[in-house]
C-alpha atoms as a PDB file:
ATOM      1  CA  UNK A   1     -33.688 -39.322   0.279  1.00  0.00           C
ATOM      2  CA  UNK A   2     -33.802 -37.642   3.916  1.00  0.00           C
ATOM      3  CA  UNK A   3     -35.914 -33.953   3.801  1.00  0.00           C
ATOM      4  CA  UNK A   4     -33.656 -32.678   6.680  1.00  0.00           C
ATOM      5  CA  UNK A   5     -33.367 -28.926   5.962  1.00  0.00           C
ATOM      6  CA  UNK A   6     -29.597 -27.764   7.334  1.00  0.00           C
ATOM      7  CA  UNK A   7     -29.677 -24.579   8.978  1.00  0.00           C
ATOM      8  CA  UNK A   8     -26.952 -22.019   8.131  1.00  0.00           C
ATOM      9  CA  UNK A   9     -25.002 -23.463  10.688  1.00  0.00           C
ATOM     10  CA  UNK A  10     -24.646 -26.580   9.730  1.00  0.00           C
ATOM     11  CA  UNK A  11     -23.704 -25.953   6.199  1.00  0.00           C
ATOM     12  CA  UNK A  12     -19.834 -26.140   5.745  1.00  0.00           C
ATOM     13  CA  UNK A  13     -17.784 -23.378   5.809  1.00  0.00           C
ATOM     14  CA  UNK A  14     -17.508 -21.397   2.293  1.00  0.00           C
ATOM     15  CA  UNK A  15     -14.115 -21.484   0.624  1.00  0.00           C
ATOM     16  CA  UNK A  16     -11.999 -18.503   1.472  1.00  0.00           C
ATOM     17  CA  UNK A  17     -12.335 -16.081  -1.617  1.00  0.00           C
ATOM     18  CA  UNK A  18      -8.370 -15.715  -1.609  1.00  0.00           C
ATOM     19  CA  UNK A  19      -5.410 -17.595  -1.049  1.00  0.00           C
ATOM     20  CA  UNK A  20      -2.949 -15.243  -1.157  1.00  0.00           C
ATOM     21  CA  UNK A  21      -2.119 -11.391  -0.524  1.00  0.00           C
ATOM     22  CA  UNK A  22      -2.000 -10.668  -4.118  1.00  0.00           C
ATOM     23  CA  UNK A  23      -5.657 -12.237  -4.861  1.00  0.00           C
ATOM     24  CA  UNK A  24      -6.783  -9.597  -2.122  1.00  0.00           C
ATOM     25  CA  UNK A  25      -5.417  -6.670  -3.933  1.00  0.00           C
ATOM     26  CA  UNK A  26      -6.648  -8.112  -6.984  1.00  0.00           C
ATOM     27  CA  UNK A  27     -10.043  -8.866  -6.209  1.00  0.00           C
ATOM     28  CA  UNK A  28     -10.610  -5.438  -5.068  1.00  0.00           C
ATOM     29  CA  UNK A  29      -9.424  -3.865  -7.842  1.00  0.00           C
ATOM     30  CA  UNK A  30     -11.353  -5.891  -9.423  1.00  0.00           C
ATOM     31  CA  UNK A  31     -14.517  -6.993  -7.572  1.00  0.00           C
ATOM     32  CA  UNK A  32     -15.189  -4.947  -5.115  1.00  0.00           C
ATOM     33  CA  UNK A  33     -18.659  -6.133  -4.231  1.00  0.00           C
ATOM     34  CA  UNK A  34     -17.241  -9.334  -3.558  1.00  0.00           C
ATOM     35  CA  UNK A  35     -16.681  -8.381   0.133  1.00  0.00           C
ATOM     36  CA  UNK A  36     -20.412  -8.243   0.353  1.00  0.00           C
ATOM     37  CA  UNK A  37     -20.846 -11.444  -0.242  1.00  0.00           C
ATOM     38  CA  UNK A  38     -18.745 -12.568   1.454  1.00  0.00           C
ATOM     39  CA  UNK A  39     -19.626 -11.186   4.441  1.00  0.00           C
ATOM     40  CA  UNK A  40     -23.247 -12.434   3.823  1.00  0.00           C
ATOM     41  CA  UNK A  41     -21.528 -16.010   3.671  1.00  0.00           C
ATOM     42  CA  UNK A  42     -19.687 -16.274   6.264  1.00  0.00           C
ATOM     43  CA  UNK A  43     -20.053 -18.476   8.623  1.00  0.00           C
ATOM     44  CA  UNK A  44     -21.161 -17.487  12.616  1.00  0.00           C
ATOM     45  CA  UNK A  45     -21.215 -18.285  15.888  1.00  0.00           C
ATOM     46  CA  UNK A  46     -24.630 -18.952  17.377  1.00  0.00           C
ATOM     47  CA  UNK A  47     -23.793 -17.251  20.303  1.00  0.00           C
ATOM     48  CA  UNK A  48     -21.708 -14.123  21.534  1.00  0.00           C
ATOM     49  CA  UNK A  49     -20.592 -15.971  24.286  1.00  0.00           C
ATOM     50  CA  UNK A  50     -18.875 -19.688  24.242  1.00  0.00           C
ATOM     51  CA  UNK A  51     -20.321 -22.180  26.641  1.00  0.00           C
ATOM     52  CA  UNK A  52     -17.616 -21.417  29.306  1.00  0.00           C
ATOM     53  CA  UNK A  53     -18.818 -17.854  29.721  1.00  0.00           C
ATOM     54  CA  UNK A  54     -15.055 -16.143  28.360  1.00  0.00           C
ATOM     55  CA  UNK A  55     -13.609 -14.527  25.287  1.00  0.00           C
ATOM     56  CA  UNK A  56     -10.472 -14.401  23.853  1.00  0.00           C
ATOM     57  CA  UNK A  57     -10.209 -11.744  21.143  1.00  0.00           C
ATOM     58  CA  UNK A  58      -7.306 -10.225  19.487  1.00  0.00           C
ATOM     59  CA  UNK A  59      -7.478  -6.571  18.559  1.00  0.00           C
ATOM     60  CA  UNK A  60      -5.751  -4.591  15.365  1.00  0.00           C
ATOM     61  CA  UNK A  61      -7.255  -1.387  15.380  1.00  0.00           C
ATOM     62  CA  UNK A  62      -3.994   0.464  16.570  1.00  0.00           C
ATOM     63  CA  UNK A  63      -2.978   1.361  13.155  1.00  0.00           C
ATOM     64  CA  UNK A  64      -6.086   2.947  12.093  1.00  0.00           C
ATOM     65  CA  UNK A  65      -5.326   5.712  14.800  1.00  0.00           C
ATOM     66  CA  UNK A  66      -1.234   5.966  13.481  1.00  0.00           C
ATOM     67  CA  UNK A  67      -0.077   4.041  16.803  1.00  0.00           C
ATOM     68  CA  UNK A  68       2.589   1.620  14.784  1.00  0.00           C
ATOM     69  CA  UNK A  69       4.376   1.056  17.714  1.00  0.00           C
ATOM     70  CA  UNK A  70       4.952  -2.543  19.491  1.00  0.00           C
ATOM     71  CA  UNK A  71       7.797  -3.527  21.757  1.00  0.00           C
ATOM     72  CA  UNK A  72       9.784  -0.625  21.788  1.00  0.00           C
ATOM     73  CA  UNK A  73       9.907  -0.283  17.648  1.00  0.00           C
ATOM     74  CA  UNK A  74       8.173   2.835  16.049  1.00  0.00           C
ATOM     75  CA  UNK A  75       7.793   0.712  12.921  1.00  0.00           C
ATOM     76  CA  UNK A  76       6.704  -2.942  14.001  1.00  0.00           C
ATOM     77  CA  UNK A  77       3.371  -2.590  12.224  1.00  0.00           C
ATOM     78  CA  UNK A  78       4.258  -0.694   8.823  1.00  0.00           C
ATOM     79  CA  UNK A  79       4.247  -4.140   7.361  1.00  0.00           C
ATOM     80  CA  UNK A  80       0.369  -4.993   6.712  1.00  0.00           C
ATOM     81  CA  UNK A  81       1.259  -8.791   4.909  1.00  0.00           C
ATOM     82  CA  UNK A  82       3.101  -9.553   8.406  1.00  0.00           C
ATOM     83  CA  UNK A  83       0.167  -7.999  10.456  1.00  0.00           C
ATOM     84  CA  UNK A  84      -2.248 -10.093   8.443  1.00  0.00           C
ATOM     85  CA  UNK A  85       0.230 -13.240   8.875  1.00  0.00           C
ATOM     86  CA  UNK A  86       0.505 -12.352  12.664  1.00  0.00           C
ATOM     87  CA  UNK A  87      -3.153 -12.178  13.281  1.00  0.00           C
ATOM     88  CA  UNK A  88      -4.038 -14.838  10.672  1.00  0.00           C
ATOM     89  CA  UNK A  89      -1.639 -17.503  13.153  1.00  0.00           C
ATOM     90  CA  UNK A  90      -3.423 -15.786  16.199  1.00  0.00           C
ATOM     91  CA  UNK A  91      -6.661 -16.409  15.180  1.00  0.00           C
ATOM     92  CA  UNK A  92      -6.228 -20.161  13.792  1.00  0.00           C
ATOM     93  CA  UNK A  93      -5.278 -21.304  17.720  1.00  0.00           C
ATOM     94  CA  UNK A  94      -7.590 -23.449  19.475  1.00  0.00           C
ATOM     95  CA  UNK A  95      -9.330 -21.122  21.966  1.00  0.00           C
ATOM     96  CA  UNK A  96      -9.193 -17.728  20.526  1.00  0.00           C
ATOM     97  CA  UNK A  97     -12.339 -16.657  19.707  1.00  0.00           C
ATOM     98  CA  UNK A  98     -12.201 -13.869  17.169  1.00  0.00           C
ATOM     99  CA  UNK A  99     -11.077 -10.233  16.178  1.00  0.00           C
ATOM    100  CA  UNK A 100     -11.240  -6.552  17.083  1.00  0.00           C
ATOM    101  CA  UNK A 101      -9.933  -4.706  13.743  1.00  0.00           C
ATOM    102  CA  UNK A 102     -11.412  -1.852  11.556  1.00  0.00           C
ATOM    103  CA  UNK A 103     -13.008  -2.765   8.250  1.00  0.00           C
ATOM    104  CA  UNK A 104     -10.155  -2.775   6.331  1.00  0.00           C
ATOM    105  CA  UNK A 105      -7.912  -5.350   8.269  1.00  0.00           C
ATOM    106  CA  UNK A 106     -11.299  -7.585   8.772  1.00  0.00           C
ATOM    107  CA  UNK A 107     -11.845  -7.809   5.461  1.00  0.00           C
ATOM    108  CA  UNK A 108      -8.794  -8.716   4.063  1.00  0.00           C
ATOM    109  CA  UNK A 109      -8.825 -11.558   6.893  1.00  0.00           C
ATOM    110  CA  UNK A 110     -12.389 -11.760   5.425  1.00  0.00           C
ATOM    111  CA  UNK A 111     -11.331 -12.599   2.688  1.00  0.00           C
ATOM    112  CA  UNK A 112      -8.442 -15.174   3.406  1.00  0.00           C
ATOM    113  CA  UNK A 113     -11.275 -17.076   5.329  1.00  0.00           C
ATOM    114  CA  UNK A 114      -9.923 -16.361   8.826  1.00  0.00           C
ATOM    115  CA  UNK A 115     -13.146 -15.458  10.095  1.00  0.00           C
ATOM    116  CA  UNK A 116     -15.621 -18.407   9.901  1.00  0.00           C
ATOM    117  CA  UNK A 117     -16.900 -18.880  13.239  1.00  0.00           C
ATOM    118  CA  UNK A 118     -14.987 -16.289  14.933  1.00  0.00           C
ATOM    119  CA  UNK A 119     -16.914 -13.348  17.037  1.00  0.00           C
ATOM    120  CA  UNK A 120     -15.900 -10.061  15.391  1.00  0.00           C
ATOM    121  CA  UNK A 121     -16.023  -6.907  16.733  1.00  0.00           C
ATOM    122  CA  UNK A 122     -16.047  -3.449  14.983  1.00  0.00           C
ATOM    123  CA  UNK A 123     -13.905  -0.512  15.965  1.00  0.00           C
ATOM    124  CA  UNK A 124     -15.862   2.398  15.672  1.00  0.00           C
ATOM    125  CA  UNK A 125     -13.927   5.989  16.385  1.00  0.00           C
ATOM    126  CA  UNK A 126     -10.377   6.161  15.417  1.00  0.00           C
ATOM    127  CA  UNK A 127     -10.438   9.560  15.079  1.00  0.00           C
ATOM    128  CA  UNK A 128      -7.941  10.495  17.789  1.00  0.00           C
ATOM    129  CA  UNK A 129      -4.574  10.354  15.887  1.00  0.00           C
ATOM    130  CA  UNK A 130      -2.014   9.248  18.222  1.00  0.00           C
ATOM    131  CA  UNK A 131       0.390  12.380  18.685  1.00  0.00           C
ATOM    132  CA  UNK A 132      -1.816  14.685  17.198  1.00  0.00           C
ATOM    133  CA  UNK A 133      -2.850  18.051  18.809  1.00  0.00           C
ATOM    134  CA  UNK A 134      -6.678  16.872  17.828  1.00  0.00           C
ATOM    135  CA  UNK A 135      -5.811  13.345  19.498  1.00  0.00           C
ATOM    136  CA  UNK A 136      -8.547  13.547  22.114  1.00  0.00           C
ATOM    137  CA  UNK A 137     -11.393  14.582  19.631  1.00  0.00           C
ATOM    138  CA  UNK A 138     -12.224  10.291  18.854  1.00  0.00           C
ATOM    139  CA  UNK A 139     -14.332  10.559  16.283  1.00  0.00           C
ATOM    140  CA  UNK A 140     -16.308   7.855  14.300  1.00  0.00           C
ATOM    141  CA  UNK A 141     -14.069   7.121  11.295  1.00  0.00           C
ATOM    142  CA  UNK A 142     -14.277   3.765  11.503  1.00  0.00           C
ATOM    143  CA  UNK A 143     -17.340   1.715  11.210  1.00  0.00           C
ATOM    144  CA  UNK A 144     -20.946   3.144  11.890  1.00  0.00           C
ATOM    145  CA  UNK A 145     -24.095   1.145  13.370  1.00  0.00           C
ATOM    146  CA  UNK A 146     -25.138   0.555   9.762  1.00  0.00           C
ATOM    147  CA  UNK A 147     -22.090  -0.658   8.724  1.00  0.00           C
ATOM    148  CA  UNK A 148     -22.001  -3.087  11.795  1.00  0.00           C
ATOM    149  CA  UNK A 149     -25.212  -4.339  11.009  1.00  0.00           C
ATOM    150  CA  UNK A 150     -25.071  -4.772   7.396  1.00  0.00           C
ATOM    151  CA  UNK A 151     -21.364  -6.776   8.284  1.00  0.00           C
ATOM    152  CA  UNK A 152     -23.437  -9.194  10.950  1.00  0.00           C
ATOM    153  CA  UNK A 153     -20.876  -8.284  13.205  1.00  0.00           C
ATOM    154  CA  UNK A 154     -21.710  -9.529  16.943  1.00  0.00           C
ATOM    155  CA  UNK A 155     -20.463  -6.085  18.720  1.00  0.00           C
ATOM    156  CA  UNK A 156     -18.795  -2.870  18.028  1.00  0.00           C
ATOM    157  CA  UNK A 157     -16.300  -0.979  20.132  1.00  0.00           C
ATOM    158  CA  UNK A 158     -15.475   2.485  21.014  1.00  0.00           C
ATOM    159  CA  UNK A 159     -12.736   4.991  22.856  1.00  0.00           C
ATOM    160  CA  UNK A 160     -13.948   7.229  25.841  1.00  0.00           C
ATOM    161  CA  UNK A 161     -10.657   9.200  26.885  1.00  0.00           C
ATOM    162  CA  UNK A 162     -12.215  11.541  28.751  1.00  0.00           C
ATOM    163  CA  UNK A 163     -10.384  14.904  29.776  1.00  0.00           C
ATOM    164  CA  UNK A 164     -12.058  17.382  32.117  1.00  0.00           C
ATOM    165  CA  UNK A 165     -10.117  19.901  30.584  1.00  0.00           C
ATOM    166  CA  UNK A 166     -11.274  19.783  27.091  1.00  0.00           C
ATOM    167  CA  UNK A 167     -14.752  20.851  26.263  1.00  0.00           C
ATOM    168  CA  UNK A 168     -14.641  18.569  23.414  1.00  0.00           C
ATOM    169  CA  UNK A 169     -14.984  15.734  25.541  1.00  0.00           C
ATOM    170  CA  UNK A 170     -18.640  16.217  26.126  1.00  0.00           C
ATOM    171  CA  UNK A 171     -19.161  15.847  22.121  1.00  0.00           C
ATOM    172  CA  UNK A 172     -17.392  12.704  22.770  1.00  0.00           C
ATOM    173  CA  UNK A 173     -19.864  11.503  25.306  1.00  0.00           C
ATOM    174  CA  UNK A 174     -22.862  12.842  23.487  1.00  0.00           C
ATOM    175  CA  UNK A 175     -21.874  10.768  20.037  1.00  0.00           C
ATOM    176  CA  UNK A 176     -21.087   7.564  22.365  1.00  0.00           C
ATOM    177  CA  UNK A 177     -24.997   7.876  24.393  1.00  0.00           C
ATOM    178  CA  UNK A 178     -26.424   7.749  20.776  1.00  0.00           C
ATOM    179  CA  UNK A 179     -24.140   4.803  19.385  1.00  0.00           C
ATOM    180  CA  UNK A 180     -24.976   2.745  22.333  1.00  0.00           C
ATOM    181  CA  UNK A 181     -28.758   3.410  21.883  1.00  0.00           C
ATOM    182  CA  UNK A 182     -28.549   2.578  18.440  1.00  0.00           C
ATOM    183  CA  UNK A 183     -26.533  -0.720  18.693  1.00  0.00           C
ATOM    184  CA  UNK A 184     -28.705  -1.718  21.698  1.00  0.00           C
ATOM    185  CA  UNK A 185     -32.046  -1.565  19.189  1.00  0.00           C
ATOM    186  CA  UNK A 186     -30.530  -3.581  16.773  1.00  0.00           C
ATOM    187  CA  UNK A 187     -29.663  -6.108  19.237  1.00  0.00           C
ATOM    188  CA  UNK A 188     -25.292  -5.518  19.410  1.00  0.00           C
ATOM    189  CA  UNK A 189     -23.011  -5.455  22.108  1.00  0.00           C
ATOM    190  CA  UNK A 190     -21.260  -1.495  22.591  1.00  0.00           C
ATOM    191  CA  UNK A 191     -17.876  -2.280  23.844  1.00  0.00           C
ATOM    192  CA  UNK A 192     -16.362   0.804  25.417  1.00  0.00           C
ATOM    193  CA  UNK A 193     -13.043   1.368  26.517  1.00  0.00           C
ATOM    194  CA  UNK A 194     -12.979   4.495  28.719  1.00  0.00           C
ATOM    195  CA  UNK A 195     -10.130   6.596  30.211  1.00  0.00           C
ATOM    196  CA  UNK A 196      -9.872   9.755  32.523  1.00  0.00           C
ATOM    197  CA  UNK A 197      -6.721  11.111  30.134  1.00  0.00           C
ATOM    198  CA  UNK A 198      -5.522  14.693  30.224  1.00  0.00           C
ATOM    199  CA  UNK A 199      -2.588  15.902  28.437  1.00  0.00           C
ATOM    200  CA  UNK A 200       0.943  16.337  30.113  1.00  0.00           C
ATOM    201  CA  UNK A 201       3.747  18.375  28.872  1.00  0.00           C
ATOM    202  CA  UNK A 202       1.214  18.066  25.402  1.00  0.00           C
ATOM    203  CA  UNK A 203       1.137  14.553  25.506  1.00  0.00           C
ATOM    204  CA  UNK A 204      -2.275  12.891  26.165  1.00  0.00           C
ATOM    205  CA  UNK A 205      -1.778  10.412  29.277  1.00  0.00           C
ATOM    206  CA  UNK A 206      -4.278   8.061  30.584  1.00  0.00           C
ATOM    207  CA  UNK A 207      -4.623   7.913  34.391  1.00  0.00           C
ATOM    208  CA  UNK A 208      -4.352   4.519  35.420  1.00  0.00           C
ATOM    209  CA  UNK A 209      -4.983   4.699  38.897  1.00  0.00           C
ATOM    210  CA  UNK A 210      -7.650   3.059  40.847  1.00  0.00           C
ATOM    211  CA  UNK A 211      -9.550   5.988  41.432  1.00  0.00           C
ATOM    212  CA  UNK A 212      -9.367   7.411  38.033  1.00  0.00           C
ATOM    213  CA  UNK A 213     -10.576   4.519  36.361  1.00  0.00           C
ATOM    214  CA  UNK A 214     -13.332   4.017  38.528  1.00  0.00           C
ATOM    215  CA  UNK A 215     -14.743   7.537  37.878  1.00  0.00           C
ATOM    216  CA  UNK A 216     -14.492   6.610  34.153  1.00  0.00           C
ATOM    217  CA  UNK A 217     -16.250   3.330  34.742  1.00  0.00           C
ATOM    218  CA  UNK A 218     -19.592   5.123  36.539  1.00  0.00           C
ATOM    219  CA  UNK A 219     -19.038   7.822  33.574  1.00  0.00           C
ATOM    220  CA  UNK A 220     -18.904   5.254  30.316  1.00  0.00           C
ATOM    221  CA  UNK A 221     -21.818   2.693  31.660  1.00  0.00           C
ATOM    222  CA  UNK A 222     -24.479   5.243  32.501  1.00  0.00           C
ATOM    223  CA  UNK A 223     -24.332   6.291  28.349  1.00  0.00           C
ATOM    224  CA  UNK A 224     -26.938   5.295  26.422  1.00  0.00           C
ATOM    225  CA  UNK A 225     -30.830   4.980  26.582  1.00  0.00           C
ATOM    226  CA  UNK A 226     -30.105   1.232  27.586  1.00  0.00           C
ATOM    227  CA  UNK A 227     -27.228  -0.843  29.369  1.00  0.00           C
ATOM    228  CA  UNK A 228     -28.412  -3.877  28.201  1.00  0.00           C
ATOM    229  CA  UNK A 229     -25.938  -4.883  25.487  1.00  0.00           C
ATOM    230  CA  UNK A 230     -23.147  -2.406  27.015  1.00  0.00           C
ATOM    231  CA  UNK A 231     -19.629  -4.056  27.907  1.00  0.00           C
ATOM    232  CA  UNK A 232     -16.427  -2.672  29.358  1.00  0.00           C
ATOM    233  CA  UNK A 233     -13.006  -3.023  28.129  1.00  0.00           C
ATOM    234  CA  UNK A 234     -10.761  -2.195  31.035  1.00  0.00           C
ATOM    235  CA  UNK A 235      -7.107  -1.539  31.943  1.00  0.00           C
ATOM    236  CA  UNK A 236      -5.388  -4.167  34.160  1.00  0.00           C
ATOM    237  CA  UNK A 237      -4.331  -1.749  37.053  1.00  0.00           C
ATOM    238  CA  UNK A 238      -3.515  -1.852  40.695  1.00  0.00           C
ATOM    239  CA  UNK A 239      -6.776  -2.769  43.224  1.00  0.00           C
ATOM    240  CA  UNK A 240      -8.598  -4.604  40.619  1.00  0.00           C
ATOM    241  CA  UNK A 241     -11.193  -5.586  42.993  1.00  0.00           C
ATOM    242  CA  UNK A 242     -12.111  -1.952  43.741  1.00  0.00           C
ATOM    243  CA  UNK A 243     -12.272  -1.140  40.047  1.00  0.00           C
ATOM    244  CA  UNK A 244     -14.616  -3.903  39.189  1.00  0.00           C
ATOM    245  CA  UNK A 245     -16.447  -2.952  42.247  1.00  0.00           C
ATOM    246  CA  UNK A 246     -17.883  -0.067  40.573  1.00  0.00           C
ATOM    247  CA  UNK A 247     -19.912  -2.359  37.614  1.00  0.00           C
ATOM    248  CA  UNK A 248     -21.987  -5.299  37.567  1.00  0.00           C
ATOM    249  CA  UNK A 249     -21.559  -4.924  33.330  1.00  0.00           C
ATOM    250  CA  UNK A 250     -19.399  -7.851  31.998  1.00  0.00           C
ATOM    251  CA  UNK A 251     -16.182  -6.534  31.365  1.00  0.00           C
ATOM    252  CA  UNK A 252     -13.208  -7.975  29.443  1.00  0.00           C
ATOM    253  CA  UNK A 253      -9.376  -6.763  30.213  1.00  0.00           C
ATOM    254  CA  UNK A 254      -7.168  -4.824  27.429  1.00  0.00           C
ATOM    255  CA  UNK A 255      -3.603  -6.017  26.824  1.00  0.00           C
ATOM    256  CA  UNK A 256      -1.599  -3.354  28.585  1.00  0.00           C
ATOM    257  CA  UNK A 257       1.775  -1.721  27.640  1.00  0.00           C
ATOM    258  CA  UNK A 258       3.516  -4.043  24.923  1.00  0.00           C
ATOM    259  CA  UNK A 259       6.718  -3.010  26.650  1.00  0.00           C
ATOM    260  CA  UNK A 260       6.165  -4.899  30.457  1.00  0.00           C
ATOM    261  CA  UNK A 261       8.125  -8.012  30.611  1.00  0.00           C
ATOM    262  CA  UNK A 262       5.819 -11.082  29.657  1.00  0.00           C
ATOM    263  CA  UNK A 263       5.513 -12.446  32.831  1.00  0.00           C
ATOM    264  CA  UNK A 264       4.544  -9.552  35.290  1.00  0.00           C
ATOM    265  CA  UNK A 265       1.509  -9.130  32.271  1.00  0.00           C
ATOM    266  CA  UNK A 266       0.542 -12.791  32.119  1.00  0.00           C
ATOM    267  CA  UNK A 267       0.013 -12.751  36.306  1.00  0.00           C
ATOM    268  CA  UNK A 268      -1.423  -9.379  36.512  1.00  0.00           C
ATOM    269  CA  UNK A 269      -3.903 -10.828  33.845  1.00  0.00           C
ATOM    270  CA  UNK A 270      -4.672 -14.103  35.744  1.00  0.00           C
ATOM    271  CA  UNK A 271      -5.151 -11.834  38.821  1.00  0.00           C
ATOM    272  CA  UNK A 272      -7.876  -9.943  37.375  1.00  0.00           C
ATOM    273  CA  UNK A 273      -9.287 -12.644  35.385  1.00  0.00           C
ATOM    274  CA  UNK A 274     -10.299 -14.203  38.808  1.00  0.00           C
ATOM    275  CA  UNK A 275     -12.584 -11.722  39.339  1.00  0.00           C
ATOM    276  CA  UNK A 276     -16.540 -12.395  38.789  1.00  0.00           C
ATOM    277  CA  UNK A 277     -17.465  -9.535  36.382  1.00  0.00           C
ATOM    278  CA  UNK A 278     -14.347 -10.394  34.177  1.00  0.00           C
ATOM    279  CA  UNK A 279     -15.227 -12.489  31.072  1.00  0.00           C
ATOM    280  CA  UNK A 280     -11.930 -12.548  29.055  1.00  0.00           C
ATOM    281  CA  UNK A 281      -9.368 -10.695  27.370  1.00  0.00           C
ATOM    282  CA  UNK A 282      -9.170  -8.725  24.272  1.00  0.00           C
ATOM    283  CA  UNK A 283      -5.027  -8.285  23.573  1.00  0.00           C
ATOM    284  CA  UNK A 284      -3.321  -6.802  20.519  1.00  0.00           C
ATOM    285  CA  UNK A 285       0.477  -5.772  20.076  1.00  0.00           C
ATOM    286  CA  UNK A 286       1.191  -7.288  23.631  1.00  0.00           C
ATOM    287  CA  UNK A 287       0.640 -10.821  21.439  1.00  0.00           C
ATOM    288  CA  UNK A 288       0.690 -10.069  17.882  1.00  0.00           C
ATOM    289  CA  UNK A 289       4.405  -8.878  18.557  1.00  0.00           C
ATOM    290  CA  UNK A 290       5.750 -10.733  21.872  1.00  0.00           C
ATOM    291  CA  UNK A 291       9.574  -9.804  22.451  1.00  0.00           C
ATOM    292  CA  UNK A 292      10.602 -13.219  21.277  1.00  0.00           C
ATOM    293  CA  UNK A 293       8.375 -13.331  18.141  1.00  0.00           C
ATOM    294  CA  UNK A 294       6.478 -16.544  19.005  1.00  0.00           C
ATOM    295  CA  UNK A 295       3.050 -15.895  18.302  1.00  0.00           C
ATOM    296  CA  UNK A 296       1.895 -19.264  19.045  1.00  0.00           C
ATOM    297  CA  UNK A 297       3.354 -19.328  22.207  1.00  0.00           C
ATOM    298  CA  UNK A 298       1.992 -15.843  23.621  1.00  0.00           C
ATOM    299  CA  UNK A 299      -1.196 -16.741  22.008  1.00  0.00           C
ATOM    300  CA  UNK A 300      -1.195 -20.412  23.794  1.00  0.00           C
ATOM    301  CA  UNK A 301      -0.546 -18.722  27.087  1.00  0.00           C
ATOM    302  CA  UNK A 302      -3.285 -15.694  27.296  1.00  0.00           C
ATOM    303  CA  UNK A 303      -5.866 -18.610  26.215  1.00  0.00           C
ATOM    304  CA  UNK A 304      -5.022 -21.054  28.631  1.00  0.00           C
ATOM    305  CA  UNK A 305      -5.414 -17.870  31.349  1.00  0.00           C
ATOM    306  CA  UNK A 306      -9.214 -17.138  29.828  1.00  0.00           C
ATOM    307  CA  UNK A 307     -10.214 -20.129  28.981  1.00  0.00           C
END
């Protein structure tokens, strides 16, 4: 009999705790403490980073902030089942490696076992309903460091629209300092995701220009008692090189606008993956809902540009 002792890594996958939709709703009703252990159970990566330096992570934590919107249709994600089947097909590809969601749409995939060995990382303020007249006030309503923690999540990301205009802003910046401190002690990557944004005609707009989002570069990485575990998640805009001038913090690209034609998206993303500082991509509606519906396909493409 050998006495090899196999680490938690080696030990096989556990068996996802449902199969369908329906066992979801049923074991919370039910068995609510069953997401605990099944978090404690689940199987991770033994590193943030794969081998080849580059992530590929898919993000669903538009709805939590009431932006349903993908492709042109105000009601593409009302349908949670086909959210949970889109991101379900994302994440089984060969390549993609893991999720950006709020608690509730990582647990149900949780649940259906689509997270074993997949990085996951927490969305953190969702506060800023989209439309609202409170939109730019991004609180934490979403997870907290605790909550990270507890999860054994590898990272947790927030929102920095920042708008010189509002004085609420500063609260903003004051919560996101303390958040990165936090995370940093207990030894998580703070994704932020900052934006000079001011509001037009009422609307909040983000200012995509080069200049602009350089300022909110300098602004986002100097939060926090420590840089150490601080990323950036970054628009794709014009003068890439200039923008990633301003950071030597690894730095992975957002999706864009789910309404550019798949093609100008796909080579302004291989663009700016060239660049040093760029690790990967993190991409939501732009794949979950492509304008032909092919998951697979869009999926296939943005990880044969990372990886």
């Amino acid at each position: 009999m050998s006495d090899t002792v196999l680490s938690p890594a080696d030990v096989l996958a556990p068996s996802p705790a449902c199969r369908t939709y329906a066992e979801v709703t049923e074991l919370r009703s039910r068995e609510p403490e069953a997401i605990g252990r099944a978090l404690a159970a689940r199987r991770r990566r033994k590193a943030f980073l794969p081998e080849d330096g580059r992530l590929m992570l898919v993000a669903a934590d538009h709805p939590a902030r009431g932006a349903l919107a993908a492709q042109g249709r105000a009601t593409a994600m009302y349908n949670r089942t086909e959210m949970l089947d889109r991101l379900r097909t994302a994440l089984a590809r060969p390549g993609v490696d893991g999720l950006l969601a709020t608690a509730d749409v990582a647990e149900d995939l949780l649940l259906l076992g689509a997270l074993e060995d997949k990085v996951v990382v927490a969305s953190m303020n969702r506060g800023g309903l989209a439309g609202a007249t409170f939109e730019l006030d991004d609180r934490m309503t979403g997870y907290d460091v605790a909550g990270v923690v507890e999860a054994r999540f590898d990272a947790a990301k927030m929102l920095n629209r920042i708008d010189l205009d509002d004085p609420g802003t500063v609260t903003m910046l004051e919560t996101a300092g303390r958040v990165v401190s936090e995370l940093a002690r207990a030894g998580i990557v703070a994704m932020l995701e900052p934006f000079m944004s001011r509001r037009v005609e009422g609307r909040v707009t983000n200012d995509l220009s080069p200049e602009a989002v350089i300022k909110s570069v300098h602004i986002a990485q100097g939060l926090g008692a420590t840089s150490a575990y601080t990323w950036l998640k970054l628009p794709v805009v014009a003068e890439m090189e200039r923008v990633m001038d301003a950071t030597t913090l690894p730095t992975l690209l957002l999706g864009g606008d789910p309404s550019r034609r798949p093609e100008e998206t796909y080579a302004s993303w291989r663009s700016a993956l060239a660049l040093p500082a760029v690790r990967g991509l993190v991409v939501g509606r732009t794949l979950l809902y492509p304008p032909d519906d092919d998951v697979t396909a869009a999926v296939d493409t943005a990880v044969a540009l990372v990886h």
